[in-house]
C-alpha atoms as a PDB file:
ATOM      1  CA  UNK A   1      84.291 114.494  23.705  1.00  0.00           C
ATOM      2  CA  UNK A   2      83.438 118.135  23.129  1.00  0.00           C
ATOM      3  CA  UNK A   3      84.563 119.144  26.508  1.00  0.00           C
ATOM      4  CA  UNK A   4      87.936 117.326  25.858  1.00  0.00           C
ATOM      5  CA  UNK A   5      88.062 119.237  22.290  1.00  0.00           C
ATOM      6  CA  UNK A   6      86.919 122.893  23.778  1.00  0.00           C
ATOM      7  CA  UNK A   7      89.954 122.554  26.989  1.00  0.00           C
ATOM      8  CA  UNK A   8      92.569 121.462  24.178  1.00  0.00           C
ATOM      9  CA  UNK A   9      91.773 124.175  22.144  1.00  0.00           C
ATOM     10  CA  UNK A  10      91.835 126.700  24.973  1.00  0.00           C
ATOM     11  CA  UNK A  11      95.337 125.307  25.974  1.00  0.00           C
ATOM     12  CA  UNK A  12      96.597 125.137  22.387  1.00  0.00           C
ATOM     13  CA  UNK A  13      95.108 129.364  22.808  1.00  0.00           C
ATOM     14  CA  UNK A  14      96.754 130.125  26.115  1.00  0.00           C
ATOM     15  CA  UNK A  15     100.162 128.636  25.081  1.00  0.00           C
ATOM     16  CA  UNK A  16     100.948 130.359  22.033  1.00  0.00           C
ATOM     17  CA  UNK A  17     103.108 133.500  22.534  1.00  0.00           C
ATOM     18  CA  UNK A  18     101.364 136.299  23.568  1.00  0.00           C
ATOM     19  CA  UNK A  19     102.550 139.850  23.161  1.00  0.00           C
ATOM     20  CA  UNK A  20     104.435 140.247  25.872  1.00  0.00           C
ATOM     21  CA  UNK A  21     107.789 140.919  26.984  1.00  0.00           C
ATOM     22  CA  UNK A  22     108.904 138.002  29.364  1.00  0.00           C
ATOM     23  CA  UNK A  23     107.255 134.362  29.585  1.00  0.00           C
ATOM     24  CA  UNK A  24     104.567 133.503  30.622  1.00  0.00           C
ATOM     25  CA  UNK A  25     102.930 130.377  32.309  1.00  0.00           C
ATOM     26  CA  UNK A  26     101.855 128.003  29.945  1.00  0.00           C
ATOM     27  CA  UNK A  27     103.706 128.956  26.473  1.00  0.00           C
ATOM     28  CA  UNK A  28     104.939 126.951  23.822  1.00  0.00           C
ATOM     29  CA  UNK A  29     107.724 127.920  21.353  1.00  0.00           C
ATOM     30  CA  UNK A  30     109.640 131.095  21.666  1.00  0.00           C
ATOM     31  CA  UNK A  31     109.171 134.665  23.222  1.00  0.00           C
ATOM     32  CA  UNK A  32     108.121 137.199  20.672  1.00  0.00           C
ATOM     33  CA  UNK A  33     110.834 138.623  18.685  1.00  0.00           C
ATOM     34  CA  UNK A  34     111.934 142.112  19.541  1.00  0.00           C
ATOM     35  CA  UNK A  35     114.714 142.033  17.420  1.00  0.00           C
ATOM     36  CA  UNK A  36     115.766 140.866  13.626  1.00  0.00           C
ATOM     37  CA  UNK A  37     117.864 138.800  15.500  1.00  0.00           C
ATOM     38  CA  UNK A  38     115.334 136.603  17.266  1.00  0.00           C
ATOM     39  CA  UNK A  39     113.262 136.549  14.158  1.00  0.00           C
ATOM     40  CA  UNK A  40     115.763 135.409  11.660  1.00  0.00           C
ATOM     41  CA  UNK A  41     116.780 132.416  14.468  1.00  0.00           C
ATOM     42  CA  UNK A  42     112.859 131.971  15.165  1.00  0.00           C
ATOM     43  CA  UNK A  43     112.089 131.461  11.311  1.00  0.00           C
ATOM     44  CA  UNK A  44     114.633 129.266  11.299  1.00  0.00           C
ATOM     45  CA  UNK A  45     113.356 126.760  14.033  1.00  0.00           C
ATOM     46  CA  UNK A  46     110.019 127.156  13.198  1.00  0.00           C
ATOM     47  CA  UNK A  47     107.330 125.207  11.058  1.00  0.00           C
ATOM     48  CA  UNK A  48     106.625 127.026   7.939  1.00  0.00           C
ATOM     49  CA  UNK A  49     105.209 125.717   4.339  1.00  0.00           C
ATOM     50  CA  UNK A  50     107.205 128.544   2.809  1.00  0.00           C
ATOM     51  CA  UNK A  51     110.415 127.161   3.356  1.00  0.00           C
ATOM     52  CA  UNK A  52     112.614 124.052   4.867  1.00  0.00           C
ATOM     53  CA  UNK A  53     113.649 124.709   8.482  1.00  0.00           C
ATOM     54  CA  UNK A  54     114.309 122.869  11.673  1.00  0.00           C
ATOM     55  CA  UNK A  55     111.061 121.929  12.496  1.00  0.00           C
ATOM     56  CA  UNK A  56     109.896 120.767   9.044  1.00  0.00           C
ATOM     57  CA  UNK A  57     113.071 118.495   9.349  1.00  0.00           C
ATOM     58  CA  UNK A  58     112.144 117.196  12.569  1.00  0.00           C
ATOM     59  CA  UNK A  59     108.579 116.592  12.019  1.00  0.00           C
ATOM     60  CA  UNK A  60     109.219 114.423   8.803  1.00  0.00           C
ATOM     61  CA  UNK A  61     112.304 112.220  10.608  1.00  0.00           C
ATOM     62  CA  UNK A  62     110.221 111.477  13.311  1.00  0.00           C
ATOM     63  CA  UNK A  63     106.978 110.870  10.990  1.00  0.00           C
ATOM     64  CA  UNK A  64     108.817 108.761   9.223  1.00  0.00           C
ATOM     65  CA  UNK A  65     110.862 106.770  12.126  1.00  0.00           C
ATOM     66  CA  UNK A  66     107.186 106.039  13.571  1.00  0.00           C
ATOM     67  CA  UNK A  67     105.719 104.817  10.331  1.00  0.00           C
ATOM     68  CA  UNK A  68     109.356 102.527   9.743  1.00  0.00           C
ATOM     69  CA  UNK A  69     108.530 101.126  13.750  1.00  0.00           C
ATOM     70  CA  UNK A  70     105.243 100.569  13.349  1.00  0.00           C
ATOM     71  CA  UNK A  71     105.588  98.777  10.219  1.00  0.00           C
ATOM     72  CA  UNK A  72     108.443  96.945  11.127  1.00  0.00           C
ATOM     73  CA  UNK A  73     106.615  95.488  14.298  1.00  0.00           C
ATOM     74  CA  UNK A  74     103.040  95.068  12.292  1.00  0.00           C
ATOM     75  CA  UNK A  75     105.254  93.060   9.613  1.00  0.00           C
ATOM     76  CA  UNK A  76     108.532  91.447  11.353  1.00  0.00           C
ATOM     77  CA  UNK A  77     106.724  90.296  14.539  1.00  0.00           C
ATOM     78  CA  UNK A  78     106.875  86.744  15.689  1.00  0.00           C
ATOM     79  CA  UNK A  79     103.286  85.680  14.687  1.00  0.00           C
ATOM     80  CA  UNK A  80     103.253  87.696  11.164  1.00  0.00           C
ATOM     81  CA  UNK A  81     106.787  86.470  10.079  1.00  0.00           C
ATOM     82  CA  UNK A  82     107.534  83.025  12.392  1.00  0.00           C
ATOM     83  CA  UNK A  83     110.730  82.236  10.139  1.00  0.00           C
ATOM     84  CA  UNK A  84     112.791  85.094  10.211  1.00  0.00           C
ATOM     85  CA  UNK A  85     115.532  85.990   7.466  1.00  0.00           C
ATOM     86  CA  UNK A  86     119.201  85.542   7.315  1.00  0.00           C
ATOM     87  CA  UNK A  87     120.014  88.529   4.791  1.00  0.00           C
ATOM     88  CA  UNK A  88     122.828  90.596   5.792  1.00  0.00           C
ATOM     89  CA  UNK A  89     124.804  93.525   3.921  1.00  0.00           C
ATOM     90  CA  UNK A  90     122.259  95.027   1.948  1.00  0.00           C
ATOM     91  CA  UNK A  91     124.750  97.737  -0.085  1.00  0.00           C
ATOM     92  CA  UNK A  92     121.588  99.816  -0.911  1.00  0.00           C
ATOM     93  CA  UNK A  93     119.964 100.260   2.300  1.00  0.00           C
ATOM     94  CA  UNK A  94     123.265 100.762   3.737  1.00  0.00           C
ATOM     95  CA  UNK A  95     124.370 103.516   1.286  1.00  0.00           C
ATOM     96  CA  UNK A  96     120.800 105.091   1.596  1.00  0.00           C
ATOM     97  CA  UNK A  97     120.995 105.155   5.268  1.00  0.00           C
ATOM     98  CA  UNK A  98     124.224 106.788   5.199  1.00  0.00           C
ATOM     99  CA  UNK A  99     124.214 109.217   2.322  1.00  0.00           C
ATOM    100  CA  UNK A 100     120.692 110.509   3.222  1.00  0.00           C
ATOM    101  CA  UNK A 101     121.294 111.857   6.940  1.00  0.00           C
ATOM    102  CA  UNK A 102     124.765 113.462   5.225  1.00  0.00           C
ATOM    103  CA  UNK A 103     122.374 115.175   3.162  1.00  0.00           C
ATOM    104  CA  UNK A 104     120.038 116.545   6.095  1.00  0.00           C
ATOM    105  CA  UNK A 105     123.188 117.497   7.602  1.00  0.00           C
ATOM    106  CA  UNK A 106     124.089 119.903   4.675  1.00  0.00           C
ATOM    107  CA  UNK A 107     120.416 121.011   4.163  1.00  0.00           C
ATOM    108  CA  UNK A 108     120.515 122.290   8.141  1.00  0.00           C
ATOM    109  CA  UNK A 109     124.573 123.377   8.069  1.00  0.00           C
ATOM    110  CA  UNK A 110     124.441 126.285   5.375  1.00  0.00           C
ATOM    111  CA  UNK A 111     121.463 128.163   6.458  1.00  0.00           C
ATOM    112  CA  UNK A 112     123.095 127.721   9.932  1.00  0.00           C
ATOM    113  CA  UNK A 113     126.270 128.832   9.229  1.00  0.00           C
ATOM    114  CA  UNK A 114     124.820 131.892   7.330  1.00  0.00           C
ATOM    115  CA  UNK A 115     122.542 132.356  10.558  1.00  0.00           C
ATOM    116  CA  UNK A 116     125.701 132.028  13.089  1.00  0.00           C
ATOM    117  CA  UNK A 117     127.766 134.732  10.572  1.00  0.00           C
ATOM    118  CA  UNK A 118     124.917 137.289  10.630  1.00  0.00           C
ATOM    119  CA  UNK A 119     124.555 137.043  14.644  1.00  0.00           C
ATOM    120  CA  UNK A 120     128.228 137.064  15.560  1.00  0.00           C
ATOM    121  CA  UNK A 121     129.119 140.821  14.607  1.00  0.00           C
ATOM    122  CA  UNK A 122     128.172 143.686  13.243  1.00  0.00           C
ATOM    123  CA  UNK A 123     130.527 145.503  11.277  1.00  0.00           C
ATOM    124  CA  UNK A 124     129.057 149.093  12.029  1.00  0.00           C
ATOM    125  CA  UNK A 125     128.063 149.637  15.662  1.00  0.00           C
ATOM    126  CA  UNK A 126     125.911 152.555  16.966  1.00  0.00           C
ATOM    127  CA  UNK A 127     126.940 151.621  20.274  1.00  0.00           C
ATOM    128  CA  UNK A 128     128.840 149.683  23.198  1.00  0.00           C
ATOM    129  CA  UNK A 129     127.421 147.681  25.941  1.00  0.00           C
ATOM    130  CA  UNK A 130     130.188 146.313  27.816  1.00  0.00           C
ATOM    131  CA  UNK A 131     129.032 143.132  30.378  1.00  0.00           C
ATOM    132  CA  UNK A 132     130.957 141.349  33.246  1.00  0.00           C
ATOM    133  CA  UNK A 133     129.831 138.765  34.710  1.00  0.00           C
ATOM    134  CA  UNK A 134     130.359 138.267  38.862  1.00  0.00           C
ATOM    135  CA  UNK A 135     129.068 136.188  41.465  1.00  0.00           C
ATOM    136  CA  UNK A 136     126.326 137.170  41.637  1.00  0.00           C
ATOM    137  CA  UNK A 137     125.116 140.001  39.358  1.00  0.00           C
ATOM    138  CA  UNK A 138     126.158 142.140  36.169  1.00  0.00           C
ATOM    139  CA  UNK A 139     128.339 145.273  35.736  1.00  0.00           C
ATOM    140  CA  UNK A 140     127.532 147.262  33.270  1.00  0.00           C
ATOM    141  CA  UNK A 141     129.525 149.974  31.482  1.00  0.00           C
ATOM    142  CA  UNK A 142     129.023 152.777  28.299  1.00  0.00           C
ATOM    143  CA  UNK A 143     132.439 152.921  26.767  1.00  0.00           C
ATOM    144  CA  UNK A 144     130.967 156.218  24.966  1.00  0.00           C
ATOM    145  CA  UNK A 145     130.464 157.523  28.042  1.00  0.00           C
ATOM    146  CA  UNK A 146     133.216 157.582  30.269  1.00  0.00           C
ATOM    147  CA  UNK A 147     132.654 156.771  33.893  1.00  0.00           C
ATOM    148  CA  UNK A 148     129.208 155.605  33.323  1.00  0.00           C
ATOM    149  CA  UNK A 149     129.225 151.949  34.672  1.00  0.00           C
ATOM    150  CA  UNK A 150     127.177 150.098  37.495  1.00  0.00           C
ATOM    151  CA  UNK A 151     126.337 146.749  39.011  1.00  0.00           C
ATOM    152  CA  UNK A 152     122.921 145.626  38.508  1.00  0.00           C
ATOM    153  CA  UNK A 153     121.639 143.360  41.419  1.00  0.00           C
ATOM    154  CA  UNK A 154     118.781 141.253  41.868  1.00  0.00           C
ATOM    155  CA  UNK A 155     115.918 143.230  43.607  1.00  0.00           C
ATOM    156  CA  UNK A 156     114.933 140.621  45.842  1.00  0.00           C
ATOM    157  CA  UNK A 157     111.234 139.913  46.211  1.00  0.00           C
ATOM    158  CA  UNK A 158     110.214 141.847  49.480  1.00  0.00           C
ATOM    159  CA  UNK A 159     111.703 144.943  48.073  1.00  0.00           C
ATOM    160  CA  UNK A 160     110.122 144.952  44.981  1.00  0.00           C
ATOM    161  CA  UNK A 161     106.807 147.264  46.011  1.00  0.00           C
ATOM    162  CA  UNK A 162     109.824 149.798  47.056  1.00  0.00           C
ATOM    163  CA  UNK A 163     111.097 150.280  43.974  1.00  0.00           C
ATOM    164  CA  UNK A 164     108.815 148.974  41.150  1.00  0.00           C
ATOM    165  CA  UNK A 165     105.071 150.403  42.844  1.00  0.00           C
ATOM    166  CA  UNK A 166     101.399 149.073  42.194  1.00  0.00           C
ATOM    167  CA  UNK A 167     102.621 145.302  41.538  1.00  0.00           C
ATOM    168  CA  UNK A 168     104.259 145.444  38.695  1.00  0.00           C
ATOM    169  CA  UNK A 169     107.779 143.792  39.441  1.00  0.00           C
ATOM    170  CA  UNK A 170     108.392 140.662  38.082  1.00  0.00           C
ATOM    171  CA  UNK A 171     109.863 138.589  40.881  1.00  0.00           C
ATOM    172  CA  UNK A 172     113.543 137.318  39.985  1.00  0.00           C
ATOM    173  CA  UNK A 173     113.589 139.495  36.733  1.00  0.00           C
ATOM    174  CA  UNK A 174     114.225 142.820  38.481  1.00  0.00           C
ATOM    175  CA  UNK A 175     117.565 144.469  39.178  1.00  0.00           C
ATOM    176  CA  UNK A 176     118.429 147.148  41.461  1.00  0.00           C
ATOM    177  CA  UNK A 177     119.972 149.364  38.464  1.00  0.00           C
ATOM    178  CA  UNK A 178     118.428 147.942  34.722  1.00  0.00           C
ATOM    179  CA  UNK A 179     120.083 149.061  31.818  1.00  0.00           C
ATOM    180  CA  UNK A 180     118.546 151.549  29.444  1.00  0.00           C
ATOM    181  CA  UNK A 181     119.413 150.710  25.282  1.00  0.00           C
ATOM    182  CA  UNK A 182     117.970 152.906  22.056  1.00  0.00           C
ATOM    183  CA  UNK A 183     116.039 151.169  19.952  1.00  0.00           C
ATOM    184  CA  UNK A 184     116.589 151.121  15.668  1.00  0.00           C
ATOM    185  CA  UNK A 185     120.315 151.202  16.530  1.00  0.00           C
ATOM    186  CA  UNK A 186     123.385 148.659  16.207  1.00  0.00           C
ATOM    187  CA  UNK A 187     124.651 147.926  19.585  1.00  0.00           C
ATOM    188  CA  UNK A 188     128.064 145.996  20.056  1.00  0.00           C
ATOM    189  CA  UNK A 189     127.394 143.466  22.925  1.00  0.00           C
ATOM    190  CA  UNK A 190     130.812 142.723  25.079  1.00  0.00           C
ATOM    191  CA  UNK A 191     131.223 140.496  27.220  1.00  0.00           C
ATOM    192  CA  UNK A 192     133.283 139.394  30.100  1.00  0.00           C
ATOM    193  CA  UNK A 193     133.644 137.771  33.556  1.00  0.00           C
ATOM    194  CA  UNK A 194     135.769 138.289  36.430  1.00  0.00           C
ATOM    195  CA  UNK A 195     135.194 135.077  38.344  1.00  0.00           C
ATOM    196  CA  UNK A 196     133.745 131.977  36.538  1.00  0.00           C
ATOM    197  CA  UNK A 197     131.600 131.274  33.697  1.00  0.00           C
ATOM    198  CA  UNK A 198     128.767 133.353  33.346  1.00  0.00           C
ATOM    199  CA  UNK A 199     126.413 133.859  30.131  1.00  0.00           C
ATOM    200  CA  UNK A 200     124.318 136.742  28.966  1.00  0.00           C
ATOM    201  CA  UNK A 201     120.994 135.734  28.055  1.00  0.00           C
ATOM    202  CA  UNK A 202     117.545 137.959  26.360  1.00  0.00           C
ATOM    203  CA  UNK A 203     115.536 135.614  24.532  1.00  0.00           C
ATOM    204  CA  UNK A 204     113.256 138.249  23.031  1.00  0.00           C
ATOM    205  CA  UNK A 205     116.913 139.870  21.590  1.00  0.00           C
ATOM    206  CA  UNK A 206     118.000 135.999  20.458  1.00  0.00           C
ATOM    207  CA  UNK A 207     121.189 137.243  22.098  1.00  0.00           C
ATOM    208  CA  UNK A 208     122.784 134.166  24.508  1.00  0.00           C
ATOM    209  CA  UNK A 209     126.996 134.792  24.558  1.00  0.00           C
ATOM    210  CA  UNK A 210     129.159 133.361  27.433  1.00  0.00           C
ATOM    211  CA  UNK A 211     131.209 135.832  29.558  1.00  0.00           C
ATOM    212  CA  UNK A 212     134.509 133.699  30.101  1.00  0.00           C
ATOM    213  CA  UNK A 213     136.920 135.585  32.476  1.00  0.00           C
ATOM    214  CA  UNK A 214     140.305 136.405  30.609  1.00  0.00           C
ATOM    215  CA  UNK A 215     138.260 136.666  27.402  1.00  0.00           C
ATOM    216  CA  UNK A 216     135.648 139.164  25.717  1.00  0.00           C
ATOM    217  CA  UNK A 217     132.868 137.523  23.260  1.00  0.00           C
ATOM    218  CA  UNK A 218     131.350 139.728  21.041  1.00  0.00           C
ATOM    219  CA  UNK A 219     127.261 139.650  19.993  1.00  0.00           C
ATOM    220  CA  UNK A 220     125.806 142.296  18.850  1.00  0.00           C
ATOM    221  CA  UNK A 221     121.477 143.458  18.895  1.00  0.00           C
ATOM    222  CA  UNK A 222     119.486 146.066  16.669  1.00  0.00           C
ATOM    223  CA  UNK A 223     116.039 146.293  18.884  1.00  0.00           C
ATOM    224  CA  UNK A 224     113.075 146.993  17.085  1.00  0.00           C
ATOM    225  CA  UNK A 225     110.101 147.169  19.640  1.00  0.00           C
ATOM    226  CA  UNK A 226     109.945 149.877  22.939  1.00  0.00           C
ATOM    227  CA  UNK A 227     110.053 147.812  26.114  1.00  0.00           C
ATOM    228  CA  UNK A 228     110.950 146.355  29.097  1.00  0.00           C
ATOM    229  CA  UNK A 229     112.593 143.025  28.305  1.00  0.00           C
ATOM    230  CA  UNK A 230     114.152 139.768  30.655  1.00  0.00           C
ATOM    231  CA  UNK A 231     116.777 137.879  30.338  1.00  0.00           C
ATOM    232  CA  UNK A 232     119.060 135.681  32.660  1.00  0.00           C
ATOM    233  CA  UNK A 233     122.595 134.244  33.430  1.00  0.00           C
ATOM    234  CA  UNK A 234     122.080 130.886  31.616  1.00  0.00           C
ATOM    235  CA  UNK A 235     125.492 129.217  32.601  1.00  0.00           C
ATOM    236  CA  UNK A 236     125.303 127.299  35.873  1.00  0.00           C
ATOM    237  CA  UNK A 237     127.725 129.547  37.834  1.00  0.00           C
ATOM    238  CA  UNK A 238     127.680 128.837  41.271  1.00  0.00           C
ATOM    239  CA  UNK A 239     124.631 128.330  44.084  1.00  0.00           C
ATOM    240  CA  UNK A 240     122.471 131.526  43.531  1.00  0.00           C
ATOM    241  CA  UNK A 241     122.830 131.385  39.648  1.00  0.00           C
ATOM    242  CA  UNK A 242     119.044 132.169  39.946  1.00  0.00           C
ATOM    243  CA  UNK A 243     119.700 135.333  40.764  1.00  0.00           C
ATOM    244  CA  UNK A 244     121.499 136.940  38.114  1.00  0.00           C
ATOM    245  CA  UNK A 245     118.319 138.349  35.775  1.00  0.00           C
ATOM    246  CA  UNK A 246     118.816 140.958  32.992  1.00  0.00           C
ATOM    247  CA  UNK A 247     116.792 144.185  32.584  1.00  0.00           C
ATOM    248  CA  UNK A 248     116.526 145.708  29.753  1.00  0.00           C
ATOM    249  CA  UNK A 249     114.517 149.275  29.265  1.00  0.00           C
ATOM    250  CA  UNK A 250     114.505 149.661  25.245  1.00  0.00           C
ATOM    251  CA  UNK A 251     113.184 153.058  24.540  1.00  0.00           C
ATOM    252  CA  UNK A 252     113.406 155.810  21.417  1.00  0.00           C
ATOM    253  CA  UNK A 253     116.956 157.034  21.115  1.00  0.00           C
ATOM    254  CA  UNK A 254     115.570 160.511  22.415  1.00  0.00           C
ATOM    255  CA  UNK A 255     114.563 158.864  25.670  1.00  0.00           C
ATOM    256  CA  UNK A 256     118.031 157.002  25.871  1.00  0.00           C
ATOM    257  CA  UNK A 257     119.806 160.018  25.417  1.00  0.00           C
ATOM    258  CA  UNK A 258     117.435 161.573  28.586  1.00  0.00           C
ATOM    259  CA  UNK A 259     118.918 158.773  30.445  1.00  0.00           C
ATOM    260  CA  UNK A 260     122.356 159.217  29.438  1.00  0.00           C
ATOM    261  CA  UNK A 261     122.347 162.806  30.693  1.00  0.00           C
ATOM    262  CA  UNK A 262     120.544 162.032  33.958  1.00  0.00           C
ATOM    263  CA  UNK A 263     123.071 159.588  35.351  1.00  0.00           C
ATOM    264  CA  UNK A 264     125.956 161.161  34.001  1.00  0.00           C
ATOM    265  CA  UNK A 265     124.631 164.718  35.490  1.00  0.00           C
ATOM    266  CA  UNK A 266     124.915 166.826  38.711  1.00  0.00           C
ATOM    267  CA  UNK A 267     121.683 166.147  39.484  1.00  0.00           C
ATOM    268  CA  UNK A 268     119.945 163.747  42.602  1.00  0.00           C
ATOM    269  CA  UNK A 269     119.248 161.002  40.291  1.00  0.00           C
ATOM    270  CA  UNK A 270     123.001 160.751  39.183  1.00  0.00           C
ATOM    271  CA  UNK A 271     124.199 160.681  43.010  1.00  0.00           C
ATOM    272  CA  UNK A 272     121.211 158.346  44.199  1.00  0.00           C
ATOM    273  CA  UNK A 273     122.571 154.656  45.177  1.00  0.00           C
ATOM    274  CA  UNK A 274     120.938 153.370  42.074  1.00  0.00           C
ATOM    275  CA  UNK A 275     120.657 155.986  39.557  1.00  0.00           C
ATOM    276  CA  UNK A 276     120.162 153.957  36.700  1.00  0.00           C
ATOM    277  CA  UNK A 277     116.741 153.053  38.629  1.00  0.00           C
ATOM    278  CA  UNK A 278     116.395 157.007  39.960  1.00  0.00           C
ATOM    279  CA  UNK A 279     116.433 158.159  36.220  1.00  0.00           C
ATOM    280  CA  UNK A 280     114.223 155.303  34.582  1.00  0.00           C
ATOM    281  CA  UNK A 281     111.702 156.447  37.691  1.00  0.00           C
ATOM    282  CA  UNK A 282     112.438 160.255  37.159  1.00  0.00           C
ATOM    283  CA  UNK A 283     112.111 159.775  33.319  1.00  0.00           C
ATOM    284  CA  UNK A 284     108.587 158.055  33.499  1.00  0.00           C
ATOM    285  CA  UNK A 285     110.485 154.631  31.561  1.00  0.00           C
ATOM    286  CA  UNK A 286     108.005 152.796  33.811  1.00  0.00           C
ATOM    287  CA  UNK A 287     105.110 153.858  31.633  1.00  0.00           C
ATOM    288  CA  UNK A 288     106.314 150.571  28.764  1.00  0.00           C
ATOM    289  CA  UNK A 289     105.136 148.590  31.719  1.00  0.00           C
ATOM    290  CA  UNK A 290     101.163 149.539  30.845  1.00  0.00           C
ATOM    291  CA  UNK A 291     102.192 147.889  27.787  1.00  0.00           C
ATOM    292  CA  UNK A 292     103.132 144.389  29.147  1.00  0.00           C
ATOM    293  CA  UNK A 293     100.089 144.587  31.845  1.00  0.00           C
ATOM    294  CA  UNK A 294      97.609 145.521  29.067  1.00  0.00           C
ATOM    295  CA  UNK A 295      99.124 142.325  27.312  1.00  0.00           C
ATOM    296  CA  UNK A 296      98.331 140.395  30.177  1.00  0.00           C
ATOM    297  CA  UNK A 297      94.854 141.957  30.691  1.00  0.00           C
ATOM    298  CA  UNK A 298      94.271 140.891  27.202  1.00  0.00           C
ATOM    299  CA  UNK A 299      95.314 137.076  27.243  1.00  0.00           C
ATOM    300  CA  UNK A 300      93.195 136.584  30.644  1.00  0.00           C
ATOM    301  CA  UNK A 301      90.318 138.148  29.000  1.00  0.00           C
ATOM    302  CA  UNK A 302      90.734 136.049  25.690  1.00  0.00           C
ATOM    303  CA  UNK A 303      91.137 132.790  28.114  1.00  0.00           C
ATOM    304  CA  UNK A 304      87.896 133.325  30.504  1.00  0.00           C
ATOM    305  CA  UNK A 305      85.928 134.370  26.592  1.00  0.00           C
ATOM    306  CA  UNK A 306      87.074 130.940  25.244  1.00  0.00           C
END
């Protein structure tokens, strides 16, 4: 019994989120928040004494359907109750077991709606990130920056030592040119297709908006931690769906600005076949990826303690 105890609590340890900027194996629950975004939608969902949310909801309607099942079979089984009862149209159950889940409804629909008005725009942006979606990839473009747009391809696995050294590539996340975004600033999020169906997904951002061809969706992110963040096309869009992954370098708005002048320079790094990738190598962007290994480090030395 205390061996079954010590592995549940290890798993219960090893599944939380971890600090870290992608998933990992094993989690339960969201990615950690690297925006207000994602924090405002993960206090919604989850469990908190503070305040009603999605998962207090949940956990008492299905607490309470148990305890109505289980007494309902303990009570109203054949043996307990041989003679069962005609009664039909009970007005009060039926008005309680309509009114009540109305109710529930509006408890979850205005801190929703609120939620959904707060993440469609922003009136203010610092920024543009304009997104189209192809088969199979992302093209990305600065409207602040004229001429400054690229496609951003899948790295596939065998290349990855090439251009992400020392083992550090995350296999399917990695594209060929990643995009580079300042952090503490209001970026408009665009977003477009020129095929089918495609949708732009960062969970750590909480940002997930289709890109519909003949039509640009708005979103829009304020990221609040440095890092190298995931995401992934999350709109089944044809047969290698799988490999569309997103990105994202988040730096200091000094650092972005470094970028912005590399590939939109004279220099090798502009003229280079990838230079989003030359100037995130030339720059030293790879360095936030000490963070996420030292993350890792950290939850594989907390598992073999435990």
């Amino acid at each position: 019994m205390t061996r079954v105890l010590a592995a549940l609590t290890v798993w219960l340890a090893t599944s939380l989120p971890a600090l870290a900027f992608e998933p990992k194996p094993n989690e339960l629950g969201f990615q950690p928040p690297a925006s207000e975004n994602m924090v405002r939608l993960e206090e919604f969902h989850n469990f908190s004494w503070t305040h009603i949310n999605l998962m207090t909801i949940i956990t008492a309607i299905v607490i309470f359907v148990l305890a109505l099942l289980i007494w309902v079979a303990i009570r109203y089984n054949h043996k307990a109750n041989p003679v069962p009862s005609k009664t039909t149209h009970n007005v009060l159950l039926e008005v309680i077991w309509t009114v009540v889940p109305v109710i529930i409804l509006i408890v979850i629909a205005v801190p929703s709606y609120k939620l959904l008005f707060y993440l469609d725009r922003t009136a203010n942006p610092d920024m543009t990130l304009k997104i189209s979606g192809y088969q199979w990839g992302w093209t990305y473009s600065y409207p602040e920056h004229e001429g400054l747009e690229f496609n951003a391809d899948i790295i596939p696995e065998a290349e990855l030592a090439e251009y992400i050294p020392e083992g550090k590539g995350r296999r399917m996340l990695e594209t060929y040119n990643p995009i580079v975004l300042p952090i503490e600033k209001n970026i408009q999020v665009l977003t477009t297709a020129s095929d089918v169906i495609h949708a732009w997904t960062i969970p750590a951002f909480g940002i997930k908006k289709d890109a519909v061809p003949g039509r640009t969706n708005e979103a829009w992110v304020r990221i609040t931690v440095p890092g190298i963040y995931y995401g992934q096309c999350s709109e089944i869009c044809g047969i290698s769906h799988a490999s569309m992954p997103i990105s994202v370098y988040a730096v200091p708005f000094e650092e972005y600005e470094a970028w912005i002048a590399c590939v939109s320079g004279t220099g090798a790094e502009s003229k280079a076949d990838y230079p989003s990738r030359a100037c995130v190598k030339s720059l030293g962007f790879d360095k936030y990826r000490n963070l996420q290994n030292a993350s890792v480090k950290q939850e594989a030395t907390n598992g073999a303690s435990e």
